[in-house]
N, C-alpha and C. Protein backbone atom coordinates (compact mmCIF):
# COMPACT_ATOMS: atom_id res chain seq x y z
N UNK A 1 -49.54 -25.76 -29.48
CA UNK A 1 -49.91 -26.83 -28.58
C UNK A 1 -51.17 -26.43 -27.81
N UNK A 2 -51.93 -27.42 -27.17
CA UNK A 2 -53.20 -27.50 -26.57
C UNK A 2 -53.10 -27.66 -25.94
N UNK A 3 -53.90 -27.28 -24.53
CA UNK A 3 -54.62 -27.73 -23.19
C UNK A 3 -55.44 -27.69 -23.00
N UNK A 4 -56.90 -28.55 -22.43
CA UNK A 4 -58.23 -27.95 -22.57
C UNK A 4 -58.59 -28.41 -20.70
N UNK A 5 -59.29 -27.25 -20.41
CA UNK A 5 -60.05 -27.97 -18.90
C UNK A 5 -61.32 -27.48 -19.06
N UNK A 6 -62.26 -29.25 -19.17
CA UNK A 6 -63.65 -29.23 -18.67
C UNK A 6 -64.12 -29.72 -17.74
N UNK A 7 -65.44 -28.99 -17.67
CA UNK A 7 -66.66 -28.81 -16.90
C UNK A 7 -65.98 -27.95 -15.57
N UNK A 8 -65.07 -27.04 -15.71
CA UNK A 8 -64.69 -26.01 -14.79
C UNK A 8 -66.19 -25.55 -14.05
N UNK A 9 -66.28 -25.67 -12.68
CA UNK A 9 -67.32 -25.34 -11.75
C UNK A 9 -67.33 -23.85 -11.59
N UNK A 10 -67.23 -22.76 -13.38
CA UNK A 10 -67.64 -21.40 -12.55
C UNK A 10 -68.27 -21.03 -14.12
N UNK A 11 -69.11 -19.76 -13.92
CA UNK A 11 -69.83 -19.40 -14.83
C UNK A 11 -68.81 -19.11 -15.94
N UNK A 12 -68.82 -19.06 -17.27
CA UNK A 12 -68.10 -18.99 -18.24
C UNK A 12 -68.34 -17.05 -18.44
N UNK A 13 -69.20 -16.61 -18.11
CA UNK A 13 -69.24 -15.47 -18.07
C UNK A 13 -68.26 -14.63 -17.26
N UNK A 14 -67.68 -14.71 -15.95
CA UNK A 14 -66.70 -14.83 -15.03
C UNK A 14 -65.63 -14.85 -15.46
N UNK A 15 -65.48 -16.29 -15.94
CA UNK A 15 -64.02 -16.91 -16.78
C UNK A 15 -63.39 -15.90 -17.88
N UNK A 16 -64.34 -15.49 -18.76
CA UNK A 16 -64.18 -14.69 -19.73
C UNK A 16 -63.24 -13.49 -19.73
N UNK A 17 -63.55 -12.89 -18.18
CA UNK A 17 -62.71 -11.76 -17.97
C UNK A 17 -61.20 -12.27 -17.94
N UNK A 18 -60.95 -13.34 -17.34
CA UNK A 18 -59.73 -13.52 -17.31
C UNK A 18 -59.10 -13.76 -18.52
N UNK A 19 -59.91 -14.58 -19.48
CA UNK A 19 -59.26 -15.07 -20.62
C UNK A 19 -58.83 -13.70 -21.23
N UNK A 20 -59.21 -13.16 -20.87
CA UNK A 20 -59.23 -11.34 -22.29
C UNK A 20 -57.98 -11.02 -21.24
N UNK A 21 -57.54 -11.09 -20.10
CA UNK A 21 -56.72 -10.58 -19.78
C UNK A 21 -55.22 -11.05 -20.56
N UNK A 22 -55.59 -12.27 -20.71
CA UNK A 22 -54.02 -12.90 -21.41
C UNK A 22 -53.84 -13.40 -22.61
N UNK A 23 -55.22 -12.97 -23.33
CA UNK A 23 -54.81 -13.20 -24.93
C UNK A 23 -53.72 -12.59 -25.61
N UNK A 24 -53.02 -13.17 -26.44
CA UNK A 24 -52.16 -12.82 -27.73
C UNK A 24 -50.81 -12.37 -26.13
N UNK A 25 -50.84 -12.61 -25.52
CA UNK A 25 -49.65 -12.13 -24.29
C UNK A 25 -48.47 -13.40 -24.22
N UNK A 26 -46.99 -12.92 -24.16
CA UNK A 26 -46.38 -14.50 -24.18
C UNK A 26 -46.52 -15.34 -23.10
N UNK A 27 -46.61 -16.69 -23.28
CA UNK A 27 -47.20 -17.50 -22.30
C UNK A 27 -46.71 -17.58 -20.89
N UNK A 28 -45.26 -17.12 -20.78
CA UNK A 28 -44.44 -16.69 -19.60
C UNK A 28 -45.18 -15.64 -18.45
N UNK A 29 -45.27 -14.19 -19.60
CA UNK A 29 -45.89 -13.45 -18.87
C UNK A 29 -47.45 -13.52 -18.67
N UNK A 30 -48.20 -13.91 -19.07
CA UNK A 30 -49.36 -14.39 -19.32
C UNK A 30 -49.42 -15.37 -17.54
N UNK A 31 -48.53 -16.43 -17.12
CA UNK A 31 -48.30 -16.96 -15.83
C UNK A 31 -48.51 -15.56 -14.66
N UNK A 32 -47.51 -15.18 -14.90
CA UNK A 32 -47.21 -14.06 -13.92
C UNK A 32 -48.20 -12.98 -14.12
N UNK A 33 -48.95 -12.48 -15.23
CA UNK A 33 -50.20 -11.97 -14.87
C UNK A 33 -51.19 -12.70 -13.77
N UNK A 34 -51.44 -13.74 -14.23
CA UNK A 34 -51.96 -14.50 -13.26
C UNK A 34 -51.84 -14.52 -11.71
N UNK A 35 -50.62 -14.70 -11.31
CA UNK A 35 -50.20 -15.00 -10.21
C UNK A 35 -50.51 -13.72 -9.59
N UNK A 36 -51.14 -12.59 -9.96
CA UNK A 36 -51.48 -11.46 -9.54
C UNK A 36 -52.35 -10.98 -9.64
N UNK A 37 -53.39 -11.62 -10.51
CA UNK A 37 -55.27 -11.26 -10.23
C UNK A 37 -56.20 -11.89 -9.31
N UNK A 38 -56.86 -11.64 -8.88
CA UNK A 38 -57.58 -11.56 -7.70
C UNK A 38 -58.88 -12.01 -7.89
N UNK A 39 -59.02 -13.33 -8.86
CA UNK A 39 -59.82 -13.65 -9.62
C UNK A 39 -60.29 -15.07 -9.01
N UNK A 40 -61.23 -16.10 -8.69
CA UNK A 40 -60.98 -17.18 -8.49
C UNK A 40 -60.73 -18.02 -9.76
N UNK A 41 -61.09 -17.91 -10.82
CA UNK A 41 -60.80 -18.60 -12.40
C UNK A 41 -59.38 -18.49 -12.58
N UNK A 42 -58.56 -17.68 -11.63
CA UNK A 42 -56.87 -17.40 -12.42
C UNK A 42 -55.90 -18.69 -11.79
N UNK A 43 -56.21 -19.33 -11.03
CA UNK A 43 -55.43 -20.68 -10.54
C UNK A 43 -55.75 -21.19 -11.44
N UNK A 44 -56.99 -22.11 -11.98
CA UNK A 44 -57.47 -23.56 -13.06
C UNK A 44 -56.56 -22.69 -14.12
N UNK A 45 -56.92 -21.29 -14.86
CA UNK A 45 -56.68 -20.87 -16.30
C UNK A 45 -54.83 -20.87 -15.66
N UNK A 46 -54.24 -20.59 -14.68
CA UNK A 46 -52.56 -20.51 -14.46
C UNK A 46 -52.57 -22.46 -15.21
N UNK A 47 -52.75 -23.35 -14.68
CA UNK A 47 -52.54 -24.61 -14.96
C UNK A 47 -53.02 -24.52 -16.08
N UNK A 48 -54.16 -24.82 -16.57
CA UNK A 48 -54.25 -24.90 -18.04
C UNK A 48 -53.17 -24.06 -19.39
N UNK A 49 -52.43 -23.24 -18.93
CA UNK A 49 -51.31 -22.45 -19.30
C UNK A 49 -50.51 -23.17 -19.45
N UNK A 50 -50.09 -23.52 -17.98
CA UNK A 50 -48.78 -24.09 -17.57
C UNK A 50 -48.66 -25.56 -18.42
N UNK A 51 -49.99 -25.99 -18.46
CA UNK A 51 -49.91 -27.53 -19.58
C UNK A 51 -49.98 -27.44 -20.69
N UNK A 52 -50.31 -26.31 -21.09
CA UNK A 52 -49.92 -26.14 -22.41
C UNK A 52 -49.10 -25.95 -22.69
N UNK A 53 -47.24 -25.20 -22.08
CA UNK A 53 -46.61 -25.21 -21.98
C UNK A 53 -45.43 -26.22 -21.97
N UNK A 54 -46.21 -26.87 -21.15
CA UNK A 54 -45.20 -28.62 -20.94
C UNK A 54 -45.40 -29.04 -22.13
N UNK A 55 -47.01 -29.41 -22.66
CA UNK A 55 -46.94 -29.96 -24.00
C UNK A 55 -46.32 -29.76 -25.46
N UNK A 56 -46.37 -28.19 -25.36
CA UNK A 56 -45.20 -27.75 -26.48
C UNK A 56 -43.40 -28.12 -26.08
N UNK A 57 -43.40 -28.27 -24.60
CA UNK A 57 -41.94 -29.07 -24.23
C UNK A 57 -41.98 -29.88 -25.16
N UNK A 58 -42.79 -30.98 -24.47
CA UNK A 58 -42.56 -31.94 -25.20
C UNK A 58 -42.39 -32.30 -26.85
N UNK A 59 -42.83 -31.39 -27.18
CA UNK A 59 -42.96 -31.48 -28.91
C UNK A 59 -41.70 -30.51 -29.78
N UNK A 60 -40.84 -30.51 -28.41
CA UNK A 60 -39.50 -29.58 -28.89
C UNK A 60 -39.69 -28.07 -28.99
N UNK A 61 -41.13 -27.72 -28.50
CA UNK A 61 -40.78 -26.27 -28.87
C UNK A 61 -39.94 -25.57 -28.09
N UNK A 62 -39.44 -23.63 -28.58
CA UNK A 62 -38.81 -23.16 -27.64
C UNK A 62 -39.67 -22.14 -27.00
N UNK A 63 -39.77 -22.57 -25.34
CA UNK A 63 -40.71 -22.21 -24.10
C UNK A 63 -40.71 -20.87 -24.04
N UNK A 64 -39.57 -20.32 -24.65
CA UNK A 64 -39.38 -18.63 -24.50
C UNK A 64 -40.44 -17.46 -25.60
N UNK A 65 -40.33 -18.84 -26.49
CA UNK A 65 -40.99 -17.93 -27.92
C UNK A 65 -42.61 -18.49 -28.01
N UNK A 66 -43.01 -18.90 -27.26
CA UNK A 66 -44.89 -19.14 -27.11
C UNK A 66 -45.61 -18.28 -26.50
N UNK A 67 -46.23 -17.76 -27.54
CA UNK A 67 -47.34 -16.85 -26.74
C UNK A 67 -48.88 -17.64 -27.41
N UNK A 68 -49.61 -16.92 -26.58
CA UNK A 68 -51.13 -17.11 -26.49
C UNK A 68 -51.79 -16.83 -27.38
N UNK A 69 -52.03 -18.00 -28.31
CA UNK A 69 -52.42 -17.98 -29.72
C UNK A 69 -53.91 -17.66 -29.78
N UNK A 70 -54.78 -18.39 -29.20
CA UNK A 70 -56.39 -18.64 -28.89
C UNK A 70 -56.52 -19.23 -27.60
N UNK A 71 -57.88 -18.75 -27.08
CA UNK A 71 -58.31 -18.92 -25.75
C UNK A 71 -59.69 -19.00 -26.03
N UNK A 72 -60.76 -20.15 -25.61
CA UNK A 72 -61.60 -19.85 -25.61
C UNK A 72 -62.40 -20.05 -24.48
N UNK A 73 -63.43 -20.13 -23.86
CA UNK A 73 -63.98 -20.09 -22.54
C UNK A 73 -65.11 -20.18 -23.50
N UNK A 74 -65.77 -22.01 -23.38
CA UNK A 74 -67.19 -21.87 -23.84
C UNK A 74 -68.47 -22.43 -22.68
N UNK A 75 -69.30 -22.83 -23.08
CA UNK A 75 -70.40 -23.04 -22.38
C UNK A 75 -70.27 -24.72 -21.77
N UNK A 76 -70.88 -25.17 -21.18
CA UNK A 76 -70.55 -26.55 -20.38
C UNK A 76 -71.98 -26.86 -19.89
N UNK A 77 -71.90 -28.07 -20.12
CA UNK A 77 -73.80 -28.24 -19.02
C UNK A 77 -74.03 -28.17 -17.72
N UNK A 78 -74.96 -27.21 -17.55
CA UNK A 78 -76.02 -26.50 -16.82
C UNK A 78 -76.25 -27.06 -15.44
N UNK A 79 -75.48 -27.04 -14.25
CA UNK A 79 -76.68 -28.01 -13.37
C UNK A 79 -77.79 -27.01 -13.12
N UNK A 80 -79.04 -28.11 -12.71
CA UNK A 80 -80.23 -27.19 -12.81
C UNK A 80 -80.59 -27.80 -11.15
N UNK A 81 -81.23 -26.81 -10.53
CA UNK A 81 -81.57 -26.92 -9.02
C UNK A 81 -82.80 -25.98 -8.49
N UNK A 82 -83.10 -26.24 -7.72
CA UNK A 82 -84.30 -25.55 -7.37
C UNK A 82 -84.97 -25.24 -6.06
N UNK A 83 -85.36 -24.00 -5.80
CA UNK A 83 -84.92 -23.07 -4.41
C UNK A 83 -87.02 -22.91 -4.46
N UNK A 84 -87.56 -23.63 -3.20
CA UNK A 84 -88.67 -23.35 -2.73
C UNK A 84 -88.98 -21.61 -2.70
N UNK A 85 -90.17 -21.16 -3.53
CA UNK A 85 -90.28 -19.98 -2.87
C UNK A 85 -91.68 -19.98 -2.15
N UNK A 86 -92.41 -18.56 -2.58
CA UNK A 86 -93.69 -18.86 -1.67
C UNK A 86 -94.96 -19.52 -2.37
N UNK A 87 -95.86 -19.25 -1.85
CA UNK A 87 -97.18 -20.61 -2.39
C UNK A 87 -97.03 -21.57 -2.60
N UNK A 88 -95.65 -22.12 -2.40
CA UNK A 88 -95.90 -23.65 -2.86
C UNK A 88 -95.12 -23.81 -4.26
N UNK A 89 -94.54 -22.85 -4.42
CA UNK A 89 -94.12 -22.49 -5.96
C UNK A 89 -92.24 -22.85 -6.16
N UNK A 90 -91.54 -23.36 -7.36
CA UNK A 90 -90.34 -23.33 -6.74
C UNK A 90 -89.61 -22.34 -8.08
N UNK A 91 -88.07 -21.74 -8.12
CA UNK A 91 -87.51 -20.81 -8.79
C UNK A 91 -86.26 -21.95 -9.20
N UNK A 92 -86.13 -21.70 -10.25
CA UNK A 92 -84.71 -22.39 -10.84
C UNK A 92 -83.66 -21.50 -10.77
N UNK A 93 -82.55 -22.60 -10.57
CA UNK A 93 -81.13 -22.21 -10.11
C UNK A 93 -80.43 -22.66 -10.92
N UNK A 94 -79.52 -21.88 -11.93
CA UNK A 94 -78.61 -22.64 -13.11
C UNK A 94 -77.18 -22.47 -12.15
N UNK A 95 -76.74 -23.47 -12.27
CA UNK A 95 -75.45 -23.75 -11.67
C UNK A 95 -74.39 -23.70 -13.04
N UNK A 96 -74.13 -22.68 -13.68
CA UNK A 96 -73.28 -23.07 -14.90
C UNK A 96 -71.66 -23.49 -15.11
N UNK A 97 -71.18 -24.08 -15.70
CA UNK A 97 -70.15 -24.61 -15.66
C UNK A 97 -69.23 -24.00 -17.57
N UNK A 98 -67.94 -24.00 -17.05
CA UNK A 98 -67.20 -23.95 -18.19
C UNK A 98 -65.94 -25.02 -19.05
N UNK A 99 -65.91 -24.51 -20.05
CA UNK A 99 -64.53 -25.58 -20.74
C UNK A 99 -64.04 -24.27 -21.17
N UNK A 100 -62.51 -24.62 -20.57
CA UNK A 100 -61.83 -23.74 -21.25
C UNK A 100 -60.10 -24.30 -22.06
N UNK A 101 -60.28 -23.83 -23.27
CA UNK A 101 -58.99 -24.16 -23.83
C UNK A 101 -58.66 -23.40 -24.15
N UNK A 102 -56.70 -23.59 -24.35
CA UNK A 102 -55.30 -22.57 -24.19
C UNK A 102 -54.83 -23.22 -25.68
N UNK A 103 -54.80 -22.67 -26.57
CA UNK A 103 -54.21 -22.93 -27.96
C UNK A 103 -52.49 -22.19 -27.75
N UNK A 104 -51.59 -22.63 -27.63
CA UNK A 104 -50.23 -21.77 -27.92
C UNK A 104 -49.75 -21.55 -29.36
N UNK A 105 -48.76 -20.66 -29.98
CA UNK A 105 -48.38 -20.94 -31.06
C UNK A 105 -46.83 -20.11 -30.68
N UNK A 106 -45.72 -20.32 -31.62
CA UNK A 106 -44.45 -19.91 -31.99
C UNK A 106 -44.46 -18.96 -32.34
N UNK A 107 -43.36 -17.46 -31.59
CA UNK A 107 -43.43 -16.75 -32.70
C UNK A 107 -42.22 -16.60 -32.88
């Protein structure tokens, strides 16, 4: 089962660390890792879990035997902004954003 959350407001570079923390981990403990990193990405990626979870409910699976099949954390569009510097000159500011999806599978 699937869950996907886009245009997440944090660099996908960031995100990344977390995802590696809970790959191939069962989706139970994979929560409770969570609930214990010190990360700001580990609340959105706890829910995106947790709905992936419900959704395999729903499709009869059993909640005990799902672990963390694929995770990916990709790229999202760019806000672009721009910070006055000196002479008259200005510096770009990438504001980057992520999508991240929770693939589950049975084992």
């Amino acid at each position: 089962m699937k869950a996907v959350l886009k245009n997440y407001r944090q660099s996908p570079r960031k995100v990344r660390l977390i995802a590696d923390l809970v790959r191939g981990k069962n989706a139970n403990e994979a929560l409770t890792i969570l609930k214990f990193v010190d990360k700001r990405a580990a609340g959105p990626f706890a829910k995106v879990i947790a709905s992936a979870i419900a959704n395999a409910k729903d499709h009869g699976k059993n909640v005990d035997k799902l672990y963390i099949k694929r995770v990916a954390v990709d790229k999202a569009p760019v806000l672009k902004r721009f910070m006055p510097r000196a002479r008259g000159s200005a510096s770009r500011i990438n504001k980057r954003n992520s999508h991240i999806s929770v693939e589950l599978g049975e084992k």
